[in-house]
Protein backbone atom coordinates (compact mmCIF):
# COMPACT_ATOMS: atom_id res chain seq x y z
CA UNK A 1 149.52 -104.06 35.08
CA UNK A 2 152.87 -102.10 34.50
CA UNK A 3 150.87 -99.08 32.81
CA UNK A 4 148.37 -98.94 35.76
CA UNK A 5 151.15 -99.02 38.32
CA UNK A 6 153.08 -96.36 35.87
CA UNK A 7 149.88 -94.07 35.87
CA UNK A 8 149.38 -94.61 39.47
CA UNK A 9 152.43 -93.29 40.33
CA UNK A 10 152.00 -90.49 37.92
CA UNK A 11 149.22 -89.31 39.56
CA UNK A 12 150.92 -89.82 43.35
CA UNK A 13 153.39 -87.35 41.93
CA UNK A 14 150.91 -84.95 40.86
CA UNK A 15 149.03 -85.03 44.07
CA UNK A 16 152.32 -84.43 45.97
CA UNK A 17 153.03 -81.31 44.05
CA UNK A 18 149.56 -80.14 44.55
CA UNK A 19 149.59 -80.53 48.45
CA UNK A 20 153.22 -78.62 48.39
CA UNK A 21 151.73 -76.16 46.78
CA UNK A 22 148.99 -75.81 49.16
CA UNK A 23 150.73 -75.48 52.16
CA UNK A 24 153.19 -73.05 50.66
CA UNK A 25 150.21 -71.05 50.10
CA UNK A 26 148.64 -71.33 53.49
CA UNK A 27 151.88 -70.55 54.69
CA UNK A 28 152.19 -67.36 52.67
CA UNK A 29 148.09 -66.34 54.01
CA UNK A 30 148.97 -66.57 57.40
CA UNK A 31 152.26 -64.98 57.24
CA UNK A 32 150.40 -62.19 55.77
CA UNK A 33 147.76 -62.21 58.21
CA UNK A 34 150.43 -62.07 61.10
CA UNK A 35 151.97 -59.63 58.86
CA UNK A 36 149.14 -57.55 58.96
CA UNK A 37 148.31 -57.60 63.12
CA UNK A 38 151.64 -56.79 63.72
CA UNK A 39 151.89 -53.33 65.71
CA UNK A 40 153.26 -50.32 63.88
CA UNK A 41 156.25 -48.52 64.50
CA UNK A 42 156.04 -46.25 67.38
CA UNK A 43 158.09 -44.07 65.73
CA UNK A 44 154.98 -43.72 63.13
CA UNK A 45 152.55 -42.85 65.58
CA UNK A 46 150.43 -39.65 64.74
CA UNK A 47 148.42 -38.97 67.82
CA UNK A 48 147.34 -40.11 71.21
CA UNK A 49 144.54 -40.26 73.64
CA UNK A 50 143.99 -41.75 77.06
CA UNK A 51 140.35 -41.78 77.72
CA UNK A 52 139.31 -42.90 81.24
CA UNK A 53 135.57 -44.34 82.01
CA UNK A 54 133.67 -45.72 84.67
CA UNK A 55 130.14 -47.36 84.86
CA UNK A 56 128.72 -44.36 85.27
CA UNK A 57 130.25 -42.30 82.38
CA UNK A 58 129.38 -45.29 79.85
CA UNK A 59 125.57 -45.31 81.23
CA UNK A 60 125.05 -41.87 81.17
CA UNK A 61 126.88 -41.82 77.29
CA UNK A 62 124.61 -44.84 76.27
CA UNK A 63 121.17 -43.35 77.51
CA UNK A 64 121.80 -39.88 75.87
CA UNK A 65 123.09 -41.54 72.33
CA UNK A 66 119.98 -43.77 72.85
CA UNK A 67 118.10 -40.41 73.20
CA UNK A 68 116.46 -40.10 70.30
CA UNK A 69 115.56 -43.63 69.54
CA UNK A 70 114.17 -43.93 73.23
CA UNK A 71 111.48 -41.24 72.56
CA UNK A 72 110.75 -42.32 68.63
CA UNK A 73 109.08 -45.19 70.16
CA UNK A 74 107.94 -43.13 73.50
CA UNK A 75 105.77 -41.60 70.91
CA UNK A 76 104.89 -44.28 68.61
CA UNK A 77 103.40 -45.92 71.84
CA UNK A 78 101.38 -42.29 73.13
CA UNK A 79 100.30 -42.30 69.43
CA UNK A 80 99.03 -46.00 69.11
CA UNK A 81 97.11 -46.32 72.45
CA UNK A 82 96.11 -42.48 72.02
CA UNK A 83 94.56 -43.57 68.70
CA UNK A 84 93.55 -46.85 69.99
CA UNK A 85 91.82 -44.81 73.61
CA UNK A 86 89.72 -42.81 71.11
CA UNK A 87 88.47 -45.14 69.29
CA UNK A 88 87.32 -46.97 72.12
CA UNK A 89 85.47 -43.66 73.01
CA UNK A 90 83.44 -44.07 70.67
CA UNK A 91 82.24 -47.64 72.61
CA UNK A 92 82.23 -46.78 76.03
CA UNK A 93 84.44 -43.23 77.03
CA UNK A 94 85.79 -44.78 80.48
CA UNK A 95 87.67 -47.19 78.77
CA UNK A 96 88.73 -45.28 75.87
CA UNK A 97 89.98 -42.34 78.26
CA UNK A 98 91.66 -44.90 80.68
CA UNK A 99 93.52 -46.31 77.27
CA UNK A 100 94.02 -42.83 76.17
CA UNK A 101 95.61 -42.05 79.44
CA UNK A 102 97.68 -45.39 79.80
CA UNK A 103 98.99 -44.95 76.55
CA UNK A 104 99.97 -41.13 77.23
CA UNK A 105 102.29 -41.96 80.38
CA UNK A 106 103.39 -45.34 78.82
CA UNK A 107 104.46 -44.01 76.11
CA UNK A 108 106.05 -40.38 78.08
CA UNK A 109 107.38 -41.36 81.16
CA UNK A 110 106.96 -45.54 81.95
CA UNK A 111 109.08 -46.38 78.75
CA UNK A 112 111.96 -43.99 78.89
CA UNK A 113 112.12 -44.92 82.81
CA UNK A 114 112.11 -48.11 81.91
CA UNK A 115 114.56 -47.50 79.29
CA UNK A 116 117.21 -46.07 81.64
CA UNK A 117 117.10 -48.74 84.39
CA UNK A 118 117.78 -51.35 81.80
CA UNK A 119 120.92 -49.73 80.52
CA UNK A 120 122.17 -49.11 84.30
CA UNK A 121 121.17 -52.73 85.30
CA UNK A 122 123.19 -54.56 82.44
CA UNK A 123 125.98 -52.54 82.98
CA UNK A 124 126.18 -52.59 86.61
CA UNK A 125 126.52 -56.65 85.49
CA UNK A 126 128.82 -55.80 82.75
CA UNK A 127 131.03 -53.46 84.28
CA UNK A 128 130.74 -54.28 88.47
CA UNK A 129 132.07 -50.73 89.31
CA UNK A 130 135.46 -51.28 87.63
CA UNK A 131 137.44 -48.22 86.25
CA UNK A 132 138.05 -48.47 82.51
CA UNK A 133 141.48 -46.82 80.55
CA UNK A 134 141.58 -47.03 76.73
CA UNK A 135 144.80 -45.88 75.13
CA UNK A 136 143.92 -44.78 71.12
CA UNK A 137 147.02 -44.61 68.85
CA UNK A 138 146.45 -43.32 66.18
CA UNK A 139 148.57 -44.58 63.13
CA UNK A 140 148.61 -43.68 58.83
CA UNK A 141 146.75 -46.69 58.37
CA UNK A 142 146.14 -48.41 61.75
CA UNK A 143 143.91 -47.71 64.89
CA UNK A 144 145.68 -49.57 68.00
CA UNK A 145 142.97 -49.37 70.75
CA UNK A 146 144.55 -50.74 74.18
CA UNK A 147 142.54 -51.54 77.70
CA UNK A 148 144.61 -50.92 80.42
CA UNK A 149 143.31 -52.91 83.60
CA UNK A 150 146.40 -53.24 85.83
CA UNK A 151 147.67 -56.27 85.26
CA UNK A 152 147.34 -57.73 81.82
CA UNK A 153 146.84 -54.75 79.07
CA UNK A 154 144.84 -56.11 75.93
CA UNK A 155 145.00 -54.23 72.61
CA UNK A 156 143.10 -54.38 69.48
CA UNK A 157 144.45 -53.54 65.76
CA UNK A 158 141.94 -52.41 62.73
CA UNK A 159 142.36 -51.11 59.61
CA UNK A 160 141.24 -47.93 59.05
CA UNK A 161 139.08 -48.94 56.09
CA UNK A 162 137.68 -51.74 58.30
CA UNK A 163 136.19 -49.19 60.54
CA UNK A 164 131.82 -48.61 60.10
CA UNK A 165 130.95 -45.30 61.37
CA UNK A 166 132.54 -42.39 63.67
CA UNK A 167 129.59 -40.03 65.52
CA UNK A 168 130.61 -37.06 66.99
CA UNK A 169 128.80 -35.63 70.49
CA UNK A 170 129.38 -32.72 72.67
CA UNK A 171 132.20 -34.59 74.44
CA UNK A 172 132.89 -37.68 72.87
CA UNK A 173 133.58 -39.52 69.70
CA UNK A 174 132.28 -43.22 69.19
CA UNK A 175 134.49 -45.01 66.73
CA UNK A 176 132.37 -47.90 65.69
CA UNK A 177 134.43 -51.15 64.76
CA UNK A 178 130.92 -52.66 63.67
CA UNK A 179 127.64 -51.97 63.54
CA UNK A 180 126.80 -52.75 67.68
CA UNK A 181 130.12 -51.89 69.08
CA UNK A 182 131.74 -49.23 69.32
CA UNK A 183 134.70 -47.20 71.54
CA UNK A 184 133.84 -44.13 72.94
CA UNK A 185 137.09 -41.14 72.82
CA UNK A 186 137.16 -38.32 75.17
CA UNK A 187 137.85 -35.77 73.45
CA UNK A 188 139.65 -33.96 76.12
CA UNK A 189 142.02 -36.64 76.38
CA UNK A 190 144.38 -36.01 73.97
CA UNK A 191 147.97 -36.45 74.68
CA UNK A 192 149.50 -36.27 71.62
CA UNK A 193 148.37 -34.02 68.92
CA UNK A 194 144.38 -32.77 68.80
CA UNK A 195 141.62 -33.94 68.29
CA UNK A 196 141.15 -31.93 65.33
CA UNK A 197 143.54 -33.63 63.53
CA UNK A 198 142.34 -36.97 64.66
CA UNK A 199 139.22 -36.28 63.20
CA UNK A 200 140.79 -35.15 60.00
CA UNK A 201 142.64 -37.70 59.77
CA UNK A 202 139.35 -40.24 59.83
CA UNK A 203 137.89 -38.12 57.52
CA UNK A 204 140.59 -38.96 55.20
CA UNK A 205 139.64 -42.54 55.87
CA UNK A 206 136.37 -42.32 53.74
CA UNK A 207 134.69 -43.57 57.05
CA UNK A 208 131.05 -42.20 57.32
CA UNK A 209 130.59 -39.60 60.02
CA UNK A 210 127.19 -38.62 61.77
CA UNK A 211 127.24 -35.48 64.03
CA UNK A 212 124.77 -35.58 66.88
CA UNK A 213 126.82 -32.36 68.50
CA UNK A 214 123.85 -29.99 68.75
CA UNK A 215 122.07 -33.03 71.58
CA UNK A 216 124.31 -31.43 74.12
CA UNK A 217 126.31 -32.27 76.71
CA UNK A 218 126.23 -35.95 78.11
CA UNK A 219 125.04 -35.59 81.89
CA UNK A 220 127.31 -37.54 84.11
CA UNK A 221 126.03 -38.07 87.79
């Protein structure tokens, strides 16, 4: 009985250590973790953009970078029921030409109409005609995005490397923090250094780039 009590305690005393040493460890993760959301140095900062949007200004951004997929399956469509139309010629040529034809302004004009009022109705729910201010500082190793509303001003922290994608247009840059979201830069907003060397300075990054400059200008109404 005195050895199993012995070993028992033993083992208590093990166990004890163990669960020290497991909190001391999650202590040390989420010290680093803090560690690492902490803002940098303002002293440190590199460059600076205020980029101001409305509803308007995102729609208008999101149906032009949704250009081209928007009319790859405008024509898909034209080509299936345009393939699909003559076929049925073949049976009986009213119906083939009516499928022909319904699959023609489908495909042209129904889908990217359709297309368009989607995007403006979500973000007319999304947005309600608010005014949006995103202030990009630009650090060596830290993006510090913050949304200015008036009242309570939110900011965001990511690494660099942490970053997906950045694609250039006429007059913005989208810096994607994933693969669906992403924060669109006004280029002409810079108010501390240029955007030049912002985009150098991504570049640096090893973050992939796409540049869909030569679609031209996003139209804002």
């Amino acid at each position: 009985m005195e050895e199993k009590l012995e070993k028992q305690s033993k083992n208590d005393e093990i166990l004890a250590e163990n669960d020290k040493n497991s909190v001391a460890d999650n202590k040390k993760t989420n010290n680093d973790i803090v560690q690492d959301n902490e803002l940098p140095d303002e002293k440190s900062l590199k460059f600076k953009n205020t980029t101001k949007l409305n509803e308007q200004a995102i729609t208008a951004f999101q149906i032009f970078a949704m250009k081209k997929y928007t009319w790859t399956i405008a024509s898909l469509i034209s080509i299936g029921f345009g393939g699909l139309g003559l076929g049925l010629c073949f049976v009986n040529a009213y119906i083939g030409v009516a499928v022909l034809v319904a699959g023609i302004l489908g495909g042209v004009i129904f889908f990217p109409y359709l297309s368009r009022e989607q995007i403006k109705k979500q973000n007319a729910t999304i947005f309600e005609g608010k005014n949006y201010v995103n202030i990009f500082e630009f650090f060596d190793e830290k993006l510090v995005v913050t949304n200015v509303d008036g009242e309570n001003d939110i900011y965001q922290i990511y690494n660099y490397k942490d970053l997906t994608q950045v694609v250039l247009f006429a007059e913005y840059i989208a810096i994607y923090i994933n693969k669906n979201q992403s924060y669109l830069l006004d280029k002409k907003g810079m108010n501390k250094g240029t955007i030049n060397e912002v985009l150098a300075l991504l570049k640096s990054q090893n973050i992939p780039f796409k540049d869909k400059t030569t679609l031209g200008e996003v139209k804002k109404k």
